[in-house]
C-alpha atoms as a PDB file:
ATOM      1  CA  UNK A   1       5.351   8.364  12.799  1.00  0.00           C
ATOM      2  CA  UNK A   2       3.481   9.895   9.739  1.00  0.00           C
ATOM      3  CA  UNK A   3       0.456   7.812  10.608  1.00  0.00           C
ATOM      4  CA  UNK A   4      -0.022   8.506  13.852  1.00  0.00           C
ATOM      5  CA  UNK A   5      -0.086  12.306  13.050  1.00  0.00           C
ATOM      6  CA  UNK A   6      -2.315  12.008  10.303  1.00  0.00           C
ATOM      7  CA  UNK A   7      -4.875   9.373  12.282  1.00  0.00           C
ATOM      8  CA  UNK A   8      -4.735  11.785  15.364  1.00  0.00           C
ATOM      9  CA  UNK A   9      -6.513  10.826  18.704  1.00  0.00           C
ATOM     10  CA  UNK A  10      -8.013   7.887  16.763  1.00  0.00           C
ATOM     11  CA  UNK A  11      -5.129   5.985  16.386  1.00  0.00           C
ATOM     12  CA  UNK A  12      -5.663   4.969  20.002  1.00  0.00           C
ATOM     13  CA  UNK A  13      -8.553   2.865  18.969  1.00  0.00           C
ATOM     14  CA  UNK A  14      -6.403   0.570  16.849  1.00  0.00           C
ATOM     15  CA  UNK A  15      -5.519  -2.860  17.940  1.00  0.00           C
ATOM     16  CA  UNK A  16      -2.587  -2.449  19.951  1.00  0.00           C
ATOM     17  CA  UNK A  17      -0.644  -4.348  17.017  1.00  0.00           C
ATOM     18  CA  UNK A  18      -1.692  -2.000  14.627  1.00  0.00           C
ATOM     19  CA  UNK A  19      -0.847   0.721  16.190  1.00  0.00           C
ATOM     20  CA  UNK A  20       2.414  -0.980  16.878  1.00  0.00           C
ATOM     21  CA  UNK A  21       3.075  -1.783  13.406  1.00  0.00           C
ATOM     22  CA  UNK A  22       2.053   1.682  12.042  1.00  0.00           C
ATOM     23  CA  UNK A  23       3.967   4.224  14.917  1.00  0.00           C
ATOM     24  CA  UNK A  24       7.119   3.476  13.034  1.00  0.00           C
ATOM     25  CA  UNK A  25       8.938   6.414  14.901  1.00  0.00           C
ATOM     26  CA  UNK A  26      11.915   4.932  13.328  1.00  0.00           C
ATOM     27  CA  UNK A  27      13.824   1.649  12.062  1.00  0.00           C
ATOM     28  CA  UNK A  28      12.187  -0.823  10.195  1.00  0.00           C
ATOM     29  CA  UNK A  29       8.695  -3.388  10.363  1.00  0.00           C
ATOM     30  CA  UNK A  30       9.392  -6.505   8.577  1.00  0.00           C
ATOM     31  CA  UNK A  31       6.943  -8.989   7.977  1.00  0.00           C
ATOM     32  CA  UNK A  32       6.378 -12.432   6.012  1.00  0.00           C
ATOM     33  CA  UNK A  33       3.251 -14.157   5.024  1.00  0.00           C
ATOM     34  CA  UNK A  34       0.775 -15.715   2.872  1.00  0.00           C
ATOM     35  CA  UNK A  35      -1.417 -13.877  -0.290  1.00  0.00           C
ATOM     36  CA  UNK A  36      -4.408 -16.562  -0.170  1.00  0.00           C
ATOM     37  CA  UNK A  37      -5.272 -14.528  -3.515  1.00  0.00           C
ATOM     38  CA  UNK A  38      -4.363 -12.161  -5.961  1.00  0.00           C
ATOM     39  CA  UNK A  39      -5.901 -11.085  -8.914  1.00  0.00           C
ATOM     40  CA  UNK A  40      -4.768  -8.670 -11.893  1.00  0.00           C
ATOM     41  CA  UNK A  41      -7.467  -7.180 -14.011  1.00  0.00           C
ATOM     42  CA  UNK A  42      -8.854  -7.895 -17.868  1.00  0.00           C
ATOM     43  CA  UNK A  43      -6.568  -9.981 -20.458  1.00  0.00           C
ATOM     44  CA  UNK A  44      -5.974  -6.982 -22.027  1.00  0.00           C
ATOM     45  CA  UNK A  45      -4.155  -4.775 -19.610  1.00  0.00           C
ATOM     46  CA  UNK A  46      -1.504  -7.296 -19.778  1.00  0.00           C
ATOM     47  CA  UNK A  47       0.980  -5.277 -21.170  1.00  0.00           C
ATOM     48  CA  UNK A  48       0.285  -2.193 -19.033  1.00  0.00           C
ATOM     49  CA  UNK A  49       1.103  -4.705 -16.160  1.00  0.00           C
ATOM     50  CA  UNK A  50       4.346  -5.908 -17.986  1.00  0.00           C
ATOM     51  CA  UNK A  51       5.143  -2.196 -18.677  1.00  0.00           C
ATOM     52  CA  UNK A  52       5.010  -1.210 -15.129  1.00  0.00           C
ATOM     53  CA  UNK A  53       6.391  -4.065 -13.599  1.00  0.00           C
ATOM     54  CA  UNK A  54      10.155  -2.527 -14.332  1.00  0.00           C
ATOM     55  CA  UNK A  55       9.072   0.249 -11.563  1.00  0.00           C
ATOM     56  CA  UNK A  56       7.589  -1.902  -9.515  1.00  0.00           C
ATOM     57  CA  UNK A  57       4.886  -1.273  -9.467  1.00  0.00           C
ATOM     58  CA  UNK A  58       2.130  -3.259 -11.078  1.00  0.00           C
ATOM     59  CA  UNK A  59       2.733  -7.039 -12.594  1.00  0.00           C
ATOM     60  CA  UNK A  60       1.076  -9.501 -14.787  1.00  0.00           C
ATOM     61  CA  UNK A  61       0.634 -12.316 -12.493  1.00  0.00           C
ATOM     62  CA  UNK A  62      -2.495 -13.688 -10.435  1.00  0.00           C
ATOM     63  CA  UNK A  63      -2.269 -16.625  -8.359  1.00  0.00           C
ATOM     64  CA  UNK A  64      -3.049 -18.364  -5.004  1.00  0.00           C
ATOM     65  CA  UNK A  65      -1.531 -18.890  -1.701  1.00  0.00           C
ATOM     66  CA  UNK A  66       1.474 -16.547  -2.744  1.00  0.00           C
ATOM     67  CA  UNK A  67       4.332 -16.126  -0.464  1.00  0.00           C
ATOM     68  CA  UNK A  68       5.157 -12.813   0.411  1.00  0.00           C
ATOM     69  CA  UNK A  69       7.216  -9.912   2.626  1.00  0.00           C
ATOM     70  CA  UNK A  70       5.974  -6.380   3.497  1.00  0.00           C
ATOM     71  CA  UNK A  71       9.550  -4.359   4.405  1.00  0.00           C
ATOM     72  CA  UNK A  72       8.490  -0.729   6.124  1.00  0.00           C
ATOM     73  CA  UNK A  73      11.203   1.747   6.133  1.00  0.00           C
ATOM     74  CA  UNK A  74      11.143   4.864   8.371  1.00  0.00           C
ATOM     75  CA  UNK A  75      13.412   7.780   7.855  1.00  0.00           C
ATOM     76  CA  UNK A  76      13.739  11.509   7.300  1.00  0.00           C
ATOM     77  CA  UNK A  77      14.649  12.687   4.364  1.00  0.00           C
ATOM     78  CA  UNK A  78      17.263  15.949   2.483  1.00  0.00           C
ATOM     79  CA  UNK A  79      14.241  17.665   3.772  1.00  0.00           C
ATOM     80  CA  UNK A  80      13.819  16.892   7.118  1.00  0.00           C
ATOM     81  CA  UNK A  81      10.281  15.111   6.208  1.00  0.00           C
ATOM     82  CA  UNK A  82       9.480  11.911   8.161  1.00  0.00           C
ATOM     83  CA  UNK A  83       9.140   9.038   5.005  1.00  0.00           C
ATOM     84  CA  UNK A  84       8.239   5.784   5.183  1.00  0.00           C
ATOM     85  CA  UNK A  85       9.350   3.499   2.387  1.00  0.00           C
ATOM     86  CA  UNK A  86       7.574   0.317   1.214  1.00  0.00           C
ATOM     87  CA  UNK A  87       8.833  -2.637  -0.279  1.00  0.00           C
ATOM     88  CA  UNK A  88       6.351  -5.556  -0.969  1.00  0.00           C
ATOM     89  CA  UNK A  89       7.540  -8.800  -2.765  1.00  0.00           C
ATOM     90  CA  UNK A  90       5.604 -11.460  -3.795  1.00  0.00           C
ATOM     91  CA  UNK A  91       7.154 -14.842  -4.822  1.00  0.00           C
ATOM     92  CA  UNK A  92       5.124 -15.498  -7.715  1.00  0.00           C
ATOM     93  CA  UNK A  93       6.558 -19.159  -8.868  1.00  0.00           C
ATOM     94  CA  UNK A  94       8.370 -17.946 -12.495  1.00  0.00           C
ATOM     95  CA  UNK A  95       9.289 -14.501 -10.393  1.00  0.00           C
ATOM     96  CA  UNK A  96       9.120 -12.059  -7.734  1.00  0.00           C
ATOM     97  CA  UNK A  97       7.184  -9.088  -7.907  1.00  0.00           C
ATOM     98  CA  UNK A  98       7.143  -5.863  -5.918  1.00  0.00           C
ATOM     99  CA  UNK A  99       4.677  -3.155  -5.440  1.00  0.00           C
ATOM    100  CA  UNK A 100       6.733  -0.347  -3.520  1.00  0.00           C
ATOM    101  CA  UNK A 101       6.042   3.028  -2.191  1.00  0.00           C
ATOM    102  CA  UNK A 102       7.331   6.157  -0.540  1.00  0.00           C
ATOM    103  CA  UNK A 103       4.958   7.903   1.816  1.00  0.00           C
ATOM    104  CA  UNK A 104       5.412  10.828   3.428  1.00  0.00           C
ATOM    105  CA  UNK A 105       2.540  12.995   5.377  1.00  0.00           C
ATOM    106  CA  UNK A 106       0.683  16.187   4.183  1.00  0.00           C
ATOM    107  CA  UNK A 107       0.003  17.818   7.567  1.00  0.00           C
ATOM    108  CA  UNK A 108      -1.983  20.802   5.695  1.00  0.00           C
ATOM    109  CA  UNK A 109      -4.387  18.517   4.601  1.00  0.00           C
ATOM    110  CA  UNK A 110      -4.552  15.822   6.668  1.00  0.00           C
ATOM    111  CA  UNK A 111      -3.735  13.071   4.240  1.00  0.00           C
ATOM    112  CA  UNK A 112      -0.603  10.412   3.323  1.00  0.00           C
ATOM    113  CA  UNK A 113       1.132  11.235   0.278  1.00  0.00           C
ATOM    114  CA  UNK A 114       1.837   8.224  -1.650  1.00  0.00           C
ATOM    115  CA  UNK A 115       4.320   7.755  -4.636  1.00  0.00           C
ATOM    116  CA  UNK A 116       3.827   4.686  -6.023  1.00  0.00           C
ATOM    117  CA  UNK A 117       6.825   2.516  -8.092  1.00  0.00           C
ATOM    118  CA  UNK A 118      10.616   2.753  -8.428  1.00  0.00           C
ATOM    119  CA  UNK A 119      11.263   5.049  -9.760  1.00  0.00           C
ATOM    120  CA  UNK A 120       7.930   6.752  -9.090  1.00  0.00           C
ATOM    121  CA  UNK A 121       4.916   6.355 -11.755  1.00  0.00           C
ATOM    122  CA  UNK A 122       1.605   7.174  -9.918  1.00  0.00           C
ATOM    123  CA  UNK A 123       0.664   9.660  -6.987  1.00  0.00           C
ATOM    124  CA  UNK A 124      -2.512   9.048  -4.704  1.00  0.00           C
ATOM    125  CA  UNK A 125      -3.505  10.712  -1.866  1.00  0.00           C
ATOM    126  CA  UNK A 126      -4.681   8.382   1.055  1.00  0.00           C
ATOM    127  CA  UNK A 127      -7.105   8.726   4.003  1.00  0.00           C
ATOM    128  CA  UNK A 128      -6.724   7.193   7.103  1.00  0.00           C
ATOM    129  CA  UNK A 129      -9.688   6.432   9.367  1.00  0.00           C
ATOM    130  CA  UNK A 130     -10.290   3.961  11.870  1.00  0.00           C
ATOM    131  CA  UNK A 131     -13.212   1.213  11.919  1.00  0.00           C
ATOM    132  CA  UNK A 132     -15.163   0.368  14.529  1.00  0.00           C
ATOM    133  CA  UNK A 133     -13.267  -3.337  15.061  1.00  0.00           C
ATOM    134  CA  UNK A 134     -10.377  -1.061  15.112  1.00  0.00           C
ATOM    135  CA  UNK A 135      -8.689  -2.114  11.744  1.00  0.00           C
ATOM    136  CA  UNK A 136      -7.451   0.360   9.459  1.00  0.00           C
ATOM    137  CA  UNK A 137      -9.416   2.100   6.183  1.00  0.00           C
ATOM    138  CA  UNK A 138      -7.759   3.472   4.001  1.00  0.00           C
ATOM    139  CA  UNK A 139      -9.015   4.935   0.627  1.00  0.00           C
ATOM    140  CA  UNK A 140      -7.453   7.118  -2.468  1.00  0.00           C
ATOM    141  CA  UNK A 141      -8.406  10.782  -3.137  1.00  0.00           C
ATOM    142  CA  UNK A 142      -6.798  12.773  -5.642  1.00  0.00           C
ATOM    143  CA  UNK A 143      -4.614  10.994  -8.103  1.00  0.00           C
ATOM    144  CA  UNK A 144      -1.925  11.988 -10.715  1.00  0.00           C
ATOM    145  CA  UNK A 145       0.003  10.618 -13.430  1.00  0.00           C
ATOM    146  CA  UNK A 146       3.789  10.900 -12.612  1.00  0.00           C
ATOM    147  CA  UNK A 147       6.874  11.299 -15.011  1.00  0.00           C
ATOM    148  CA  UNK A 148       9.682  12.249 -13.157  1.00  0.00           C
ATOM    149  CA  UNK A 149       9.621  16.082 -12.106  1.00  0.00           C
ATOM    150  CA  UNK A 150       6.096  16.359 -14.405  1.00  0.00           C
ATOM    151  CA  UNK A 151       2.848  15.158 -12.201  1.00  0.00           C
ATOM    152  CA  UNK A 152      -0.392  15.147 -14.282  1.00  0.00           C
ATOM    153  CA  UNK A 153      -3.795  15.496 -12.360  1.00  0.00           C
ATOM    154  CA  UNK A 154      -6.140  12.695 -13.198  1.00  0.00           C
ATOM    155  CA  UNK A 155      -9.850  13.704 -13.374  1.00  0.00           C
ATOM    156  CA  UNK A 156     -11.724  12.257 -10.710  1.00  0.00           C
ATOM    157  CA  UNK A 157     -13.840   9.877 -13.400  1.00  0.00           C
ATOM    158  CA  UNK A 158     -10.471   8.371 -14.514  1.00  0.00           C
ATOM    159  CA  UNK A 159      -9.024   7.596 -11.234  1.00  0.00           C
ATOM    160  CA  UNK A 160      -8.661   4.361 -10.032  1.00  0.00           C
ATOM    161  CA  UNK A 161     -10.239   3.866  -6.388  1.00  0.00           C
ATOM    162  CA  UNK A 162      -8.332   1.975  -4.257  1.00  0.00           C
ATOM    163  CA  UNK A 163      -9.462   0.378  -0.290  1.00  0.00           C
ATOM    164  CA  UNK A 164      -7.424  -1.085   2.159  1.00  0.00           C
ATOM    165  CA  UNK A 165      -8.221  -2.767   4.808  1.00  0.00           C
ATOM    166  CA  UNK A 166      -6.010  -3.710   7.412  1.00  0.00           C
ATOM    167  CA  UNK A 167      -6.685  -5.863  10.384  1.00  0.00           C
ATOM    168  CA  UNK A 168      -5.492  -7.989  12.922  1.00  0.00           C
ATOM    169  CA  UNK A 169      -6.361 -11.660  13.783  1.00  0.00           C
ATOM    170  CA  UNK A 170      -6.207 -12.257  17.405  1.00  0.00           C
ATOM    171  CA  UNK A 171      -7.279 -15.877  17.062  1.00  0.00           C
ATOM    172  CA  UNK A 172      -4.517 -16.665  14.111  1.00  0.00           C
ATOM    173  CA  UNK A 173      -2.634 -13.817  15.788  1.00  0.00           C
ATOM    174  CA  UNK A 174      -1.695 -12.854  12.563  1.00  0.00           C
ATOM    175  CA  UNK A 175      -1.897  -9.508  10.455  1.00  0.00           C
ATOM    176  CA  UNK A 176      -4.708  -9.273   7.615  1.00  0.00           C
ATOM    177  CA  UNK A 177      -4.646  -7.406   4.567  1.00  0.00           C
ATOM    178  CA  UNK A 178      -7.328  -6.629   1.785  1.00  0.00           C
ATOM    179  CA  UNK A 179      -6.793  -4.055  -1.163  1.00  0.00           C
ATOM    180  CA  UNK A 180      -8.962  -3.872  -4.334  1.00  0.00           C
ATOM    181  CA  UNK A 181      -7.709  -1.492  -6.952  1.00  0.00           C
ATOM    182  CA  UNK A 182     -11.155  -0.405  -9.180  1.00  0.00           C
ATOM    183  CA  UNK A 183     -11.519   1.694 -12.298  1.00  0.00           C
ATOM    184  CA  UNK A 184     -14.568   3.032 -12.957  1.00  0.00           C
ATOM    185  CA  UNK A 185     -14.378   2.432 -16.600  1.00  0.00           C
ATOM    186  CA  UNK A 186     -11.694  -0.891 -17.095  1.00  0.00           C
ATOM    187  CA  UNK A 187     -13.204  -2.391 -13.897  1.00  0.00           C
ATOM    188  CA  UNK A 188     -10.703  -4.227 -11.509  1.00  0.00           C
ATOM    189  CA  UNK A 189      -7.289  -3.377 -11.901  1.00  0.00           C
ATOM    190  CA  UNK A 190      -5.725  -5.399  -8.709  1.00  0.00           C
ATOM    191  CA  UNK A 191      -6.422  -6.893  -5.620  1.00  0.00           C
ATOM    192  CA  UNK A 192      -5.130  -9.229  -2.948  1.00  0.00           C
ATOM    193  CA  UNK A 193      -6.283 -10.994   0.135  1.00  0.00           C
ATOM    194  CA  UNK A 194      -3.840 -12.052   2.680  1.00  0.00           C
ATOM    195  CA  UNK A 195      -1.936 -12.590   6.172  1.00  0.00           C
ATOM    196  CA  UNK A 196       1.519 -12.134   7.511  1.00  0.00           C
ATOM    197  CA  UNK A 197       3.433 -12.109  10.785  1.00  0.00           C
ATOM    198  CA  UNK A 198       6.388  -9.875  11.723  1.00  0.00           C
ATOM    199  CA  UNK A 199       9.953 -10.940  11.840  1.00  0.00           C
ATOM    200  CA  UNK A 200      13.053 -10.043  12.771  1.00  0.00           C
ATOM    201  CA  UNK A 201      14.933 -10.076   9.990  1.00  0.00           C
END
């Protein structure tokens, strides 16, 4: 729902799955699949990742060929805004991680409003565009620091700059995902490579 009306006319040009996946009028998308990689950043953000991982948010682990589930959430919310709420696991072998979100859509600006963690510990705003092979971009914008009702604008030099890039494999006829999470000044904080299917339960 929220996509669709920030994407406009060019969420047409999608592949039809995508655009499936993403209209999410209402209900749930649930999907399983396969992390061929993920990687965390230098040795010595390891406790930032520990510290986070309680929100669920970011974690310690990297690995390869990680199971994992993508759960997508729509609903409206005590104030009658459309929300989508995302719940990513990944079966790491010594534990599962998450890396949740609640979305919802700024319709002034034309942009997804994304609170990262449980309970909430980073804001981003994301743009949507559409590539020519009509899989999904989507990159941060303006970023703040969150503790509870107290949001802290991050300078634009100290943001981290995040890309996603969602696709769909008509060959594998599978879903693909890549996201890189990069700080200007630490260098890679996060990313992940993978593909999943939906399911039904």
């Amino acid at each position: 729902m929220i996509y669709e009306t920030i994407v406009g006319t060019d969420f047409q040009k999608l592949h039809p799955k995508l655009q499936h996946r993403y209209a999410l009028r209402s209900g749930t998308f649930r999907a399983s699949g396969m992390m061929q990689s993920i990687e965390t950043g230098a040795p010595w953000l390891q406790p930032v990742y520990h510290y986070f991982a309680s929100s669920r948010f970011l974690f310690p682990e990297s690995g390869t060929n990680i199971p994992f589930t993508i759960t997508n959430t729509s609903y409206i919310n005590e104030s009658d805004e459309a929300v989508v709420y995302w719940e990513r696991a990944f079966q790491f072998p010594h534990a599962t991680r998450y890396f949740n979100a609640t979305m919802t859509a700024d319709l002034v600006n034309g942009l997804v409003k994304d609170y990262v963690g449980d309970p909430a510990r980073f804001y981003s705003a994301l743009h949507f565009s559409v590539t020519a092979e009509g899989s999904l971009l989507i990159r941060s914008g303006v970023q703040r620091a969150v503790f509870g009702a107290l949001e802290i604008p991050l300078p634009k030099k100290f943001a981290t700059r995040v890309v996603v890039l969602e696709g769909y494999d008509d060959t594998a006829q599978c879903y693909t995902i890549h996201v890189h999470m990069y700080h200007p000044h630490i260098g890679r904080m996060m990313s992940y490579a993978g593909t999943f299917t939906e399911t039904t339960h």
